[in-house]
C-alpha atoms as a PDB file:
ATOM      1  CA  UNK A   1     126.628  93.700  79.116  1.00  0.00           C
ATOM      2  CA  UNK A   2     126.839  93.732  82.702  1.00  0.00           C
ATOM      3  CA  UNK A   3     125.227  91.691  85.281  1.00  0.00           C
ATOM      4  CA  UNK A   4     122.736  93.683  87.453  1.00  0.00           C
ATOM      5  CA  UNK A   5     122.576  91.213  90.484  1.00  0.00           C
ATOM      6  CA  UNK A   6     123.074  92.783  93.986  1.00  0.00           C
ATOM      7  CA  UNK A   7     122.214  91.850  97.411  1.00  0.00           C
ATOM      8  CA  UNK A   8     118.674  92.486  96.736  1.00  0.00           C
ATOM      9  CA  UNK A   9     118.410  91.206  93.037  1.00  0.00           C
ATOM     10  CA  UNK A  10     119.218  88.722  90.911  1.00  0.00           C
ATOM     11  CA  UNK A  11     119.754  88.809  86.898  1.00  0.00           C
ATOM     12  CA  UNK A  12     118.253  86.304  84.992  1.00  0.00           C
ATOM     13  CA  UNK A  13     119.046  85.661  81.923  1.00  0.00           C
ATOM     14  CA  UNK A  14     117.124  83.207  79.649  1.00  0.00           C
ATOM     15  CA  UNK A  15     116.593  82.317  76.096  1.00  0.00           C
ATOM     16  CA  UNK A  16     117.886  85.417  74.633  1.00  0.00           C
ATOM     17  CA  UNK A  17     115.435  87.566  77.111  1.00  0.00           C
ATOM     18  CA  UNK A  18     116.410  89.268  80.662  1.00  0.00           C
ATOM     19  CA  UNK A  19     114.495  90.066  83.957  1.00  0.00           C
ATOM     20  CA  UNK A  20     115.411  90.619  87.055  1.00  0.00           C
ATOM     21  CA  UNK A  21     113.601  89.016  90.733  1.00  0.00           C
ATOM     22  CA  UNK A  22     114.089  89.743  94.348  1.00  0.00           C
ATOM     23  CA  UNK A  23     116.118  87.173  96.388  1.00  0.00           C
ATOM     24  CA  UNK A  24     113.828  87.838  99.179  1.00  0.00           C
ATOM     25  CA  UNK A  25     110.571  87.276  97.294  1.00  0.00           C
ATOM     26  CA  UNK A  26     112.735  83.963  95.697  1.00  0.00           C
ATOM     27  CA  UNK A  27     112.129  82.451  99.770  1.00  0.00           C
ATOM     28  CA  UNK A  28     108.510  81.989  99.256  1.00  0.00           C
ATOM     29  CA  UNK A  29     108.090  79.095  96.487  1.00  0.00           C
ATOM     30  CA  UNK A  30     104.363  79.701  96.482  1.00  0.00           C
ATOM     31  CA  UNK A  31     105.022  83.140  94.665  1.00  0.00           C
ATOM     32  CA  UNK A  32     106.111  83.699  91.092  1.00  0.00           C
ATOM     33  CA  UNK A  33     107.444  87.386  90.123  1.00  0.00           C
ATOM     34  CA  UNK A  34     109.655  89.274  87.870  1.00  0.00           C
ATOM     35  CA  UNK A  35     110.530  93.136  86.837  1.00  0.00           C
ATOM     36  CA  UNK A  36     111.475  92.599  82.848  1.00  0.00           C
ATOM     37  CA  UNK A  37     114.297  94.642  81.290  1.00  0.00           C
ATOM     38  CA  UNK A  38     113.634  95.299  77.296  1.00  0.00           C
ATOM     39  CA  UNK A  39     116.497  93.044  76.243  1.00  0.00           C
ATOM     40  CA  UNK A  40     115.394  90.633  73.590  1.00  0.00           C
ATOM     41  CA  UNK A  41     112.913  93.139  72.264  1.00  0.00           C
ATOM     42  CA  UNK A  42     110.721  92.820  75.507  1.00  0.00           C
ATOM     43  CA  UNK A  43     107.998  95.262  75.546  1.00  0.00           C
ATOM     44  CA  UNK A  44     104.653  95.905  77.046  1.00  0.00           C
ATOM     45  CA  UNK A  45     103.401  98.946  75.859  1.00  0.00           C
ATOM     46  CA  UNK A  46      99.596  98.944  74.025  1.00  0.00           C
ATOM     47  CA  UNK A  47      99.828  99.814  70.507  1.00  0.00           C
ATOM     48  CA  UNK A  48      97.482  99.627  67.615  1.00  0.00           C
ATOM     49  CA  UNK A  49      99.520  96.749  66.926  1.00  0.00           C
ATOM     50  CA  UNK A  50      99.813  94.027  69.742  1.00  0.00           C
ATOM     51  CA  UNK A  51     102.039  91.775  67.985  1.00  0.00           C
ATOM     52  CA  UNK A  52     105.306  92.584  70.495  1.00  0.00           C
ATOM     53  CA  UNK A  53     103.085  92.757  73.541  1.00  0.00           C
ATOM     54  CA  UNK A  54     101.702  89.494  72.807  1.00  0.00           C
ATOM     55  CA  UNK A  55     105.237  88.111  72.069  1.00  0.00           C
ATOM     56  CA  UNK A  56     106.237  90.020  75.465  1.00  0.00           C
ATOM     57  CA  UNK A  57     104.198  88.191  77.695  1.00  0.00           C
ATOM     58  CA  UNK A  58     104.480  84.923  76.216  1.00  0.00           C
ATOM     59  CA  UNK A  59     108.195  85.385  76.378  1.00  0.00           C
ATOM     60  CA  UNK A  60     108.388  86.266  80.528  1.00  0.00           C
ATOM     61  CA  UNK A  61     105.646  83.534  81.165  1.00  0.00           C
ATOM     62  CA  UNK A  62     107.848  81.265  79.299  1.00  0.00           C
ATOM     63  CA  UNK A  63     110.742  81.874  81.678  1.00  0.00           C
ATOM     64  CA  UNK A  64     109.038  82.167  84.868  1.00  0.00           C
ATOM     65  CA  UNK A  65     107.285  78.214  84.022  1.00  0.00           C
ATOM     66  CA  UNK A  66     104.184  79.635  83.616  1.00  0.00           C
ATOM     67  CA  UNK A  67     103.433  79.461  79.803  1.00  0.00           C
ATOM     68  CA  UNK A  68      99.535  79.492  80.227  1.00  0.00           C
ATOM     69  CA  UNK A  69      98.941  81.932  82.747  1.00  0.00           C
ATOM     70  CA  UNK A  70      96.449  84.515  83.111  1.00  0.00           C
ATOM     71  CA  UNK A  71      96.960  87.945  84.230  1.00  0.00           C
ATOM     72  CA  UNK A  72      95.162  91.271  84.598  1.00  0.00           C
ATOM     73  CA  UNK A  73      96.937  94.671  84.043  1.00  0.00           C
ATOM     74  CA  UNK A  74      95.192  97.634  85.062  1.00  0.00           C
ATOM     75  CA  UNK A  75      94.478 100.992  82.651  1.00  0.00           C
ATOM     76  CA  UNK A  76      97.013 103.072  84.447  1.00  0.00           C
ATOM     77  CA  UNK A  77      95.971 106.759  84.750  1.00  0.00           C
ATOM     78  CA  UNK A  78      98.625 108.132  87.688  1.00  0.00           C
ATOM     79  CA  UNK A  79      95.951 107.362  90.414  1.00  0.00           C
ATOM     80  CA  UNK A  80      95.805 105.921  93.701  1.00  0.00           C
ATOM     81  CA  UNK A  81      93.090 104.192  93.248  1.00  0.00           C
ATOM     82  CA  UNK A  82      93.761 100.054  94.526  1.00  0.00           C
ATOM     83  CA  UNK A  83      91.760  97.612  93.654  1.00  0.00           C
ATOM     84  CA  UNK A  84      91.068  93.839  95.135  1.00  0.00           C
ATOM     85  CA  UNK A  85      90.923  91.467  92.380  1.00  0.00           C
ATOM     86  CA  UNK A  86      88.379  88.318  93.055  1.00  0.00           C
ATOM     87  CA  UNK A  87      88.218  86.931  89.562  1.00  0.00           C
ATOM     88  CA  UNK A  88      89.957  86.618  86.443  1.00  0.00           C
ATOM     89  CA  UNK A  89      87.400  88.243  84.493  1.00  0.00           C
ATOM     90  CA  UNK A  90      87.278  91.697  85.710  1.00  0.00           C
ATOM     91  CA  UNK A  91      88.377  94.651  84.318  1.00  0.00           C
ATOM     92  CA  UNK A  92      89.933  97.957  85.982  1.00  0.00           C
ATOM     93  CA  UNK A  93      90.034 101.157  84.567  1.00  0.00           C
ATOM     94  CA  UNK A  94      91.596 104.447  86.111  1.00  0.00           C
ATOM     95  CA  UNK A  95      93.384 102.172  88.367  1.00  0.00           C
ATOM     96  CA  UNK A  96      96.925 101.821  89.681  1.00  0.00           C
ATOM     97  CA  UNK A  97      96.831  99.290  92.428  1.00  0.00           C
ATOM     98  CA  UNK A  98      96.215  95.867  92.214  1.00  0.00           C
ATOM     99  CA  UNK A  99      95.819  93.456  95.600  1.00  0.00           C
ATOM    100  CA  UNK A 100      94.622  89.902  95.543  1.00  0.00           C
ATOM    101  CA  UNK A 101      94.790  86.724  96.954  1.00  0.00           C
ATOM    102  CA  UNK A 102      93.521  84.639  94.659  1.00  0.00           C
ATOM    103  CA  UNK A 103      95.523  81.614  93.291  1.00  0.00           C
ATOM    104  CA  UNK A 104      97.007  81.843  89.249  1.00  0.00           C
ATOM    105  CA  UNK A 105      96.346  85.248  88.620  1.00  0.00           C
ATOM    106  CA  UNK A 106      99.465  87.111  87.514  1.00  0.00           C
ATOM    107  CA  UNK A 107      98.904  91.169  88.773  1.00  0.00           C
ATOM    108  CA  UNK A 108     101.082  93.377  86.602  1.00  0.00           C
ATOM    109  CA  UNK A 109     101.811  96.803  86.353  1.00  0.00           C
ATOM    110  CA  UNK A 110     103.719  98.398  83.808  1.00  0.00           C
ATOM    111  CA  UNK A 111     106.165 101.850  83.934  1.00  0.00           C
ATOM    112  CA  UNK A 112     108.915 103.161  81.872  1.00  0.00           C
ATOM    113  CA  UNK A 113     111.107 105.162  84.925  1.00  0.00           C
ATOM    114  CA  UNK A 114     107.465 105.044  87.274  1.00  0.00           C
ATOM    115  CA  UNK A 115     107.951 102.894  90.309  1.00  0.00           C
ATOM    116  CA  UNK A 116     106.611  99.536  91.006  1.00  0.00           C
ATOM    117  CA  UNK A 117     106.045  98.467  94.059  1.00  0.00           C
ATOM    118  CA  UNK A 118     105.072  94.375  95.156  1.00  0.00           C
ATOM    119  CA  UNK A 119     103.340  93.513  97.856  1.00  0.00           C
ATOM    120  CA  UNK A 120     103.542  90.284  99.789  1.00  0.00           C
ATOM    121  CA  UNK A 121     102.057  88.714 102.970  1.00  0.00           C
ATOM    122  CA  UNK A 122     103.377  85.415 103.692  1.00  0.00           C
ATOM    123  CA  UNK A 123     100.728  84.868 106.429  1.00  0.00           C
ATOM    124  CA  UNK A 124      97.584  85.798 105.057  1.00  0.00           C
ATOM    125  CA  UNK A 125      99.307  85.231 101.299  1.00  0.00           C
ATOM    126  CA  UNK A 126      98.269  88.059  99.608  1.00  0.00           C
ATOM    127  CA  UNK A 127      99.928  89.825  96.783  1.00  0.00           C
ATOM    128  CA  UNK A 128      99.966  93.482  95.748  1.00  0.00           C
ATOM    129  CA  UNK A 129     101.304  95.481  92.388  1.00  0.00           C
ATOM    130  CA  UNK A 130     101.176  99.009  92.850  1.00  0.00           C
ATOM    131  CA  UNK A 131     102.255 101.681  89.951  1.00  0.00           C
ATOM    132  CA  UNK A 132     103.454 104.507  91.845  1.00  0.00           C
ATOM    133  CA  UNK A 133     104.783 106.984  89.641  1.00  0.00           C
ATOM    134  CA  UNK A 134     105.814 110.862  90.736  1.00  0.00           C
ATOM    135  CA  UNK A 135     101.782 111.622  91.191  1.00  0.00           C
ATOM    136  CA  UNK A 136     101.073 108.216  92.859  1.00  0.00           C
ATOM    137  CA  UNK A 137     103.460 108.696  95.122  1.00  0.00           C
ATOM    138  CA  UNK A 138     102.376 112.426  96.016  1.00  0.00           C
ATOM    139  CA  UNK A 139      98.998 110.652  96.757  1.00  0.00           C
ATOM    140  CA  UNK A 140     101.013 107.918  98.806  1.00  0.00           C
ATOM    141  CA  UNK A 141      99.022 105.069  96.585  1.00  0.00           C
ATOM    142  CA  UNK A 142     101.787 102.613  98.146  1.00  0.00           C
ATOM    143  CA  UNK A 143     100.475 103.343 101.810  1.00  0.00           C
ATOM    144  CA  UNK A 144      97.195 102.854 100.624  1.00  0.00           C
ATOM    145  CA  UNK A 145      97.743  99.462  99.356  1.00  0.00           C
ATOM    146  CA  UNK A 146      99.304  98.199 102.736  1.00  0.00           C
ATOM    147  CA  UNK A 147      95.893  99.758 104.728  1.00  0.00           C
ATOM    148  CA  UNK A 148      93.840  97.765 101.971  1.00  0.00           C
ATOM    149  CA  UNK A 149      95.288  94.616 102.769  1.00  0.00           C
ATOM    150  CA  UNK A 150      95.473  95.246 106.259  1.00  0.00           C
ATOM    151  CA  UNK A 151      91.561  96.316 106.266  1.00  0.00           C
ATOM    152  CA  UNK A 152      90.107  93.726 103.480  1.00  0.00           C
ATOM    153  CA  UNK A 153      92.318  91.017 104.267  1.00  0.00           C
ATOM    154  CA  UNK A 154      93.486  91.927 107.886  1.00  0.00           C
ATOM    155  CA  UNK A 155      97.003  91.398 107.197  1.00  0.00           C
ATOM    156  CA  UNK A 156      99.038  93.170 109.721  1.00  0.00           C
ATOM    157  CA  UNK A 157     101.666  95.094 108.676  1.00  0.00           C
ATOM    158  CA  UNK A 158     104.935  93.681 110.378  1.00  0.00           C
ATOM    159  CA  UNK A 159     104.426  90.809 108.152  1.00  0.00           C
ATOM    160  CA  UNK A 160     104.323  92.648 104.927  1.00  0.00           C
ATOM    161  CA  UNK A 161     107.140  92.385 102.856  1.00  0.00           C
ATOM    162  CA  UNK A 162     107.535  95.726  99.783  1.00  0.00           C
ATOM    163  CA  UNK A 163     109.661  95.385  96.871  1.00  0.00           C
ATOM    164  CA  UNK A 164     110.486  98.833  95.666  1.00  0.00           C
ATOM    165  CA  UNK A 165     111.353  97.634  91.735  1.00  0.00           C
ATOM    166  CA  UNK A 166     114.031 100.061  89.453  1.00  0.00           C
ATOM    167  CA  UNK A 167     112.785 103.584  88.333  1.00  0.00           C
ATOM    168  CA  UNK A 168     114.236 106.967  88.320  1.00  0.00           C
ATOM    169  CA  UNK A 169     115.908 107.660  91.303  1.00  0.00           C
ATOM    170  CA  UNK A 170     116.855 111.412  92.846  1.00  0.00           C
ATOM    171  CA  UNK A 171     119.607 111.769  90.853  1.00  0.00           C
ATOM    172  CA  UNK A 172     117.748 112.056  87.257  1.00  0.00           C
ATOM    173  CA  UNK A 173     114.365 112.683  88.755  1.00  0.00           C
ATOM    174  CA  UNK A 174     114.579 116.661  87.734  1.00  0.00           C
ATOM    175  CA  UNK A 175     111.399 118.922  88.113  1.00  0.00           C
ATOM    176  CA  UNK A 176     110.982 122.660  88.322  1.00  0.00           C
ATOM    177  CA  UNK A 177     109.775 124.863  90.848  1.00  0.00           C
ATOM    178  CA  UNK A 178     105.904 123.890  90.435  1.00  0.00           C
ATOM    179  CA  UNK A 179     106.001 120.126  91.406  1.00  0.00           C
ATOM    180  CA  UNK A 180     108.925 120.803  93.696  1.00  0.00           C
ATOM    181  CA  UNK A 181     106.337 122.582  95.791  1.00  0.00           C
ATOM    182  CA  UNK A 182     104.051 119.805  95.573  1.00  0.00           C
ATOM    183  CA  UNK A 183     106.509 117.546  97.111  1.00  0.00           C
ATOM    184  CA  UNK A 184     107.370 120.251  99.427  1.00  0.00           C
ATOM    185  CA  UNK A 185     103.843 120.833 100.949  1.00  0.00           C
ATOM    186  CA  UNK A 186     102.643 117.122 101.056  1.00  0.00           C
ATOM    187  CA  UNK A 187     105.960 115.898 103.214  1.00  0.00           C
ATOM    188  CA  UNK A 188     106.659 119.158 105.409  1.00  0.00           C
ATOM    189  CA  UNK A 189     105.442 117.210 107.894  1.00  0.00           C
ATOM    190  CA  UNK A 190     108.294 114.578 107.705  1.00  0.00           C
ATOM    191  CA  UNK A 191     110.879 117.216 108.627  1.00  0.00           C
ATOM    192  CA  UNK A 192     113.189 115.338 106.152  1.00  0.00           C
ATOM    193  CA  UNK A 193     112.271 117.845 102.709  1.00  0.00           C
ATOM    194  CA  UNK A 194     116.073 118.527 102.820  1.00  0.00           C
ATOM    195  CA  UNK A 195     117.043 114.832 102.326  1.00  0.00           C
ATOM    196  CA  UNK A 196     113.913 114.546  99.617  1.00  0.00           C
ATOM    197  CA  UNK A 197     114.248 117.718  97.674  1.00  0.00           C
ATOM    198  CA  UNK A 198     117.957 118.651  96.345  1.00  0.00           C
ATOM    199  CA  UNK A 199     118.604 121.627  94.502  1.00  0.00           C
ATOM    200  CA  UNK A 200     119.761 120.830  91.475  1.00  0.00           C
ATOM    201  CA  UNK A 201     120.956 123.108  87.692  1.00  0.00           C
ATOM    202  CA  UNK A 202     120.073 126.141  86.393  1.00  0.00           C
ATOM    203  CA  UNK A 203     118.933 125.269  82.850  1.00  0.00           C
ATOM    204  CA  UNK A 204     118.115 128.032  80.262  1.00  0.00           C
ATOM    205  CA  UNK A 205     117.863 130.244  83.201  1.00  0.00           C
ATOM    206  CA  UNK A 206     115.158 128.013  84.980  1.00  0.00           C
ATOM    207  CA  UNK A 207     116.018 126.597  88.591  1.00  0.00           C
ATOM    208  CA  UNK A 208     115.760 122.557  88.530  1.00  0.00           C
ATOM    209  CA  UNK A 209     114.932 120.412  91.440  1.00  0.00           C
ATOM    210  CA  UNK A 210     115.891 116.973  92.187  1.00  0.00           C
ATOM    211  CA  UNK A 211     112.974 114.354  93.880  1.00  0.00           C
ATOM    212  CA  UNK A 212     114.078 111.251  96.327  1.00  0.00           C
ATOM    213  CA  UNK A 213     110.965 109.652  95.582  1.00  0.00           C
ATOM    214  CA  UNK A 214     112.448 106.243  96.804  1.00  0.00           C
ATOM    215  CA  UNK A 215     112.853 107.479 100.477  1.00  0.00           C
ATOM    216  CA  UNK A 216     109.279 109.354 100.026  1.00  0.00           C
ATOM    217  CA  UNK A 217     108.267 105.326  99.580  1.00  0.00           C
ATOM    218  CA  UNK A 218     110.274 104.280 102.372  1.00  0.00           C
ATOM    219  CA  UNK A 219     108.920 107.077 104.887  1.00  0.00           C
ATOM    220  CA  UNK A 220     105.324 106.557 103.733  1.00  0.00           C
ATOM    221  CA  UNK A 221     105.364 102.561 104.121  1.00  0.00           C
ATOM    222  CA  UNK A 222     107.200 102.818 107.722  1.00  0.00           C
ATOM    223  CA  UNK A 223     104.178 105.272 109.027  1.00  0.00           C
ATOM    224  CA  UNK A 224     101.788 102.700 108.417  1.00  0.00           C
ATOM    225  CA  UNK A 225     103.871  99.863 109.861  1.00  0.00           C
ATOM    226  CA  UNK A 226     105.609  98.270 107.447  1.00  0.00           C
ATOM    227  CA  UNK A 227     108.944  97.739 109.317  1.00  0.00           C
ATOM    228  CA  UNK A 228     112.283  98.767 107.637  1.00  0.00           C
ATOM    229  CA  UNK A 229     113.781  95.672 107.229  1.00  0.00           C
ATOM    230  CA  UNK A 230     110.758  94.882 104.909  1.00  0.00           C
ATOM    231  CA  UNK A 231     111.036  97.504 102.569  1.00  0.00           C
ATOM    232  CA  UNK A 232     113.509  95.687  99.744  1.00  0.00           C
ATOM    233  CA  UNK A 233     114.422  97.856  97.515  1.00  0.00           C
ATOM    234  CA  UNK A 234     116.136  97.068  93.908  1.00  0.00           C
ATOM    235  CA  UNK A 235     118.649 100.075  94.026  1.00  0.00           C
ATOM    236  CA  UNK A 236     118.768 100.901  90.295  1.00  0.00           C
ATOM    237  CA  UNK A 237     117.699 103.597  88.454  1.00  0.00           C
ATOM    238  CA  UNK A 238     116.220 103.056  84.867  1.00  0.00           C
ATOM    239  CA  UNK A 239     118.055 106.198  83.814  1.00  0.00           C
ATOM    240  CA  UNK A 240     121.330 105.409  84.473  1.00  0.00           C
ATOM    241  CA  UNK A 241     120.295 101.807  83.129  1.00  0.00           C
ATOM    242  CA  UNK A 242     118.387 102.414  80.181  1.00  0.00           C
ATOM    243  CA  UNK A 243     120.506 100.138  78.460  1.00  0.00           C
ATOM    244  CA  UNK A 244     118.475  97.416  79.960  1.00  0.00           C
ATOM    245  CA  UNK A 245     115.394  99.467  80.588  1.00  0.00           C
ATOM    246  CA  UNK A 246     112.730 101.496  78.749  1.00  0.00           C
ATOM    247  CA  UNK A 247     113.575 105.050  80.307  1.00  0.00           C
ATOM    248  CA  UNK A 248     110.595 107.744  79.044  1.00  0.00           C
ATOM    249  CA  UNK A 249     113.527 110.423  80.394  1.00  0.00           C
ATOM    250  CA  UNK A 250     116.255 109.375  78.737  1.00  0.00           C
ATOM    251  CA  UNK A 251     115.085 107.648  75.834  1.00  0.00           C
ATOM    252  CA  UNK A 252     111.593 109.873  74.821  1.00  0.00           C
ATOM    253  CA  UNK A 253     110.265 106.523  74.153  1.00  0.00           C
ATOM    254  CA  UNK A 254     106.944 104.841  74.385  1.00  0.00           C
ATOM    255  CA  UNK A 255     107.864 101.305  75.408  1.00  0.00           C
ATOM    256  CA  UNK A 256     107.022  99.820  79.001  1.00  0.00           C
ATOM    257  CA  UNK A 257     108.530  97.871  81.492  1.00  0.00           C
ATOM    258  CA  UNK A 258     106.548  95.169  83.424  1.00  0.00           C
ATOM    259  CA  UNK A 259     106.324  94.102  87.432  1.00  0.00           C
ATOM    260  CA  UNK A 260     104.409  90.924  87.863  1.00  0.00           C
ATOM    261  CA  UNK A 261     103.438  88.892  91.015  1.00  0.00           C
ATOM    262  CA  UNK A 262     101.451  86.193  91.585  1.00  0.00           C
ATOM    263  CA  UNK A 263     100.233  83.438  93.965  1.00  0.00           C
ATOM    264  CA  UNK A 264     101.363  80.104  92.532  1.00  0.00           C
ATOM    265  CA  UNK A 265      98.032  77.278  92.708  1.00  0.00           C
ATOM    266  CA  UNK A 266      98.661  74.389  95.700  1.00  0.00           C
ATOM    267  CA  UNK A 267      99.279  71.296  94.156  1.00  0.00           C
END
């Protein structure tokens, strides 16, 4: 199989699993981090039976040298609700966003063609996991994360750093007239609509429409500050890899994906 490295990402491969990390995020030692592919029968769905998600986590901790650690992972619901994690014990429900700067604490999302977006501040070191999927981003949960941090931990935002992890991209992210208009009435305002809405097939006599949700991320972090050089961004879409990836579009599966961060303890 192929290697997925680019200039933004690098493909790890390790005992008989695969993930992939940012080299950007790979500057700052104090952070662990990771988007996992399903190779090596990785997944982190919740099922009646936990057996593989259990296996799944120990797996990617494994790897990333962290074979004890502890991690919270919200009950995703397509929100944009963000949350500041203080301690290892709570619990978040209805939640997509995770922030934190708290030592040891792995934040995860998880996604299955949904984007994933990590947070970093290098000067105030705090960390952010953000599930922003086709609703979250219509509710622009990613901007909402960066005035979180920038409000509860006063980060500012030229220093934040987003990592914009794989998920369907605008060329098999196909909706019909109904969200289309969604899309089209939350981001008039950008005067860009004909750059983030393409028309795409006729199908069975219905018109499709194709969604740049990607640049919808990028347009939404830069009007909060988050300069463009910041915004690193994986390039690959989970459809057109879903070889590697659990793809709910073009698979009609139930398995999940995983983005983890987290701020390594000082020794």
């Amino acid at each position: 199989m192929e290697d997925l490295s680019n200039e933004n990402i690098i493909h790890k491969k390790e005992n008989g699993i695969e993930y992939l990390q940012f080299r950007k995020l790979l500057d700052y030692p104090e952070v662990k981090h990771c988007y996992t592919t399903k190779i090596g029968d990785i997944d982190f769905k919740t099922h009646e039976n936990n057996d593989v998600l259990t296996k799944s986590y120990s797996k990617i901790f494994a790897c990333l040298g962290e074979k004890n650690a502890f991690f919270i992972k919200p009950h995703q619901t397509h929100t944009d609700n963000v949350e500041i994690v203080n301690s290892k014990e709570q619990e978040f429900n209805e939640v997509d966003g995770l922030i934190t700067n708290k030592e040891n604490i792995f934040l995860c999302t998880t996604s299955a063609d949904c984007t994933s977006i990590l947070l970093y501040d290098p000067v105030k070191k705090v960390v952010g996991n953000i599930h922003s999927g086709w609703r979250g981003t219509l509710k622009k949960i990613g901007q909402k994360a960066v005035k979180k941090m920038i409000t509860e931990f006063h980060s500012r935002p030229e220093d934040i750093i987003c990592f914009i992890c794989p998920h369907i991209r605008k060329c098999h992210f196909e909706v019909e007239e109904d969200v289309m208009n969604m899309f089209k009435k939350e981001f008039s305002y950008t005067k860009r609509l004909n750059d983030i809405i393409a028309l795409g097939r006729r199908k069975e006599n219905v018109q499709k429409y194709n969604i740049d949700t990607t640049l919808i991320n990028y347009i939404i972090l830069e009007e909060v500050g988050i300069k463009e050089k910041n915004i690193v961004d994986s390039g690959i879409c989970t459809v057109c890899k879903s070889q590697y990836f659990h793809s709910h579009r073009a698979e009609k599966n139930d398995g999940r994906n995983a983005a983890m961060i987290m701020i390594k303890e000082k020794k």
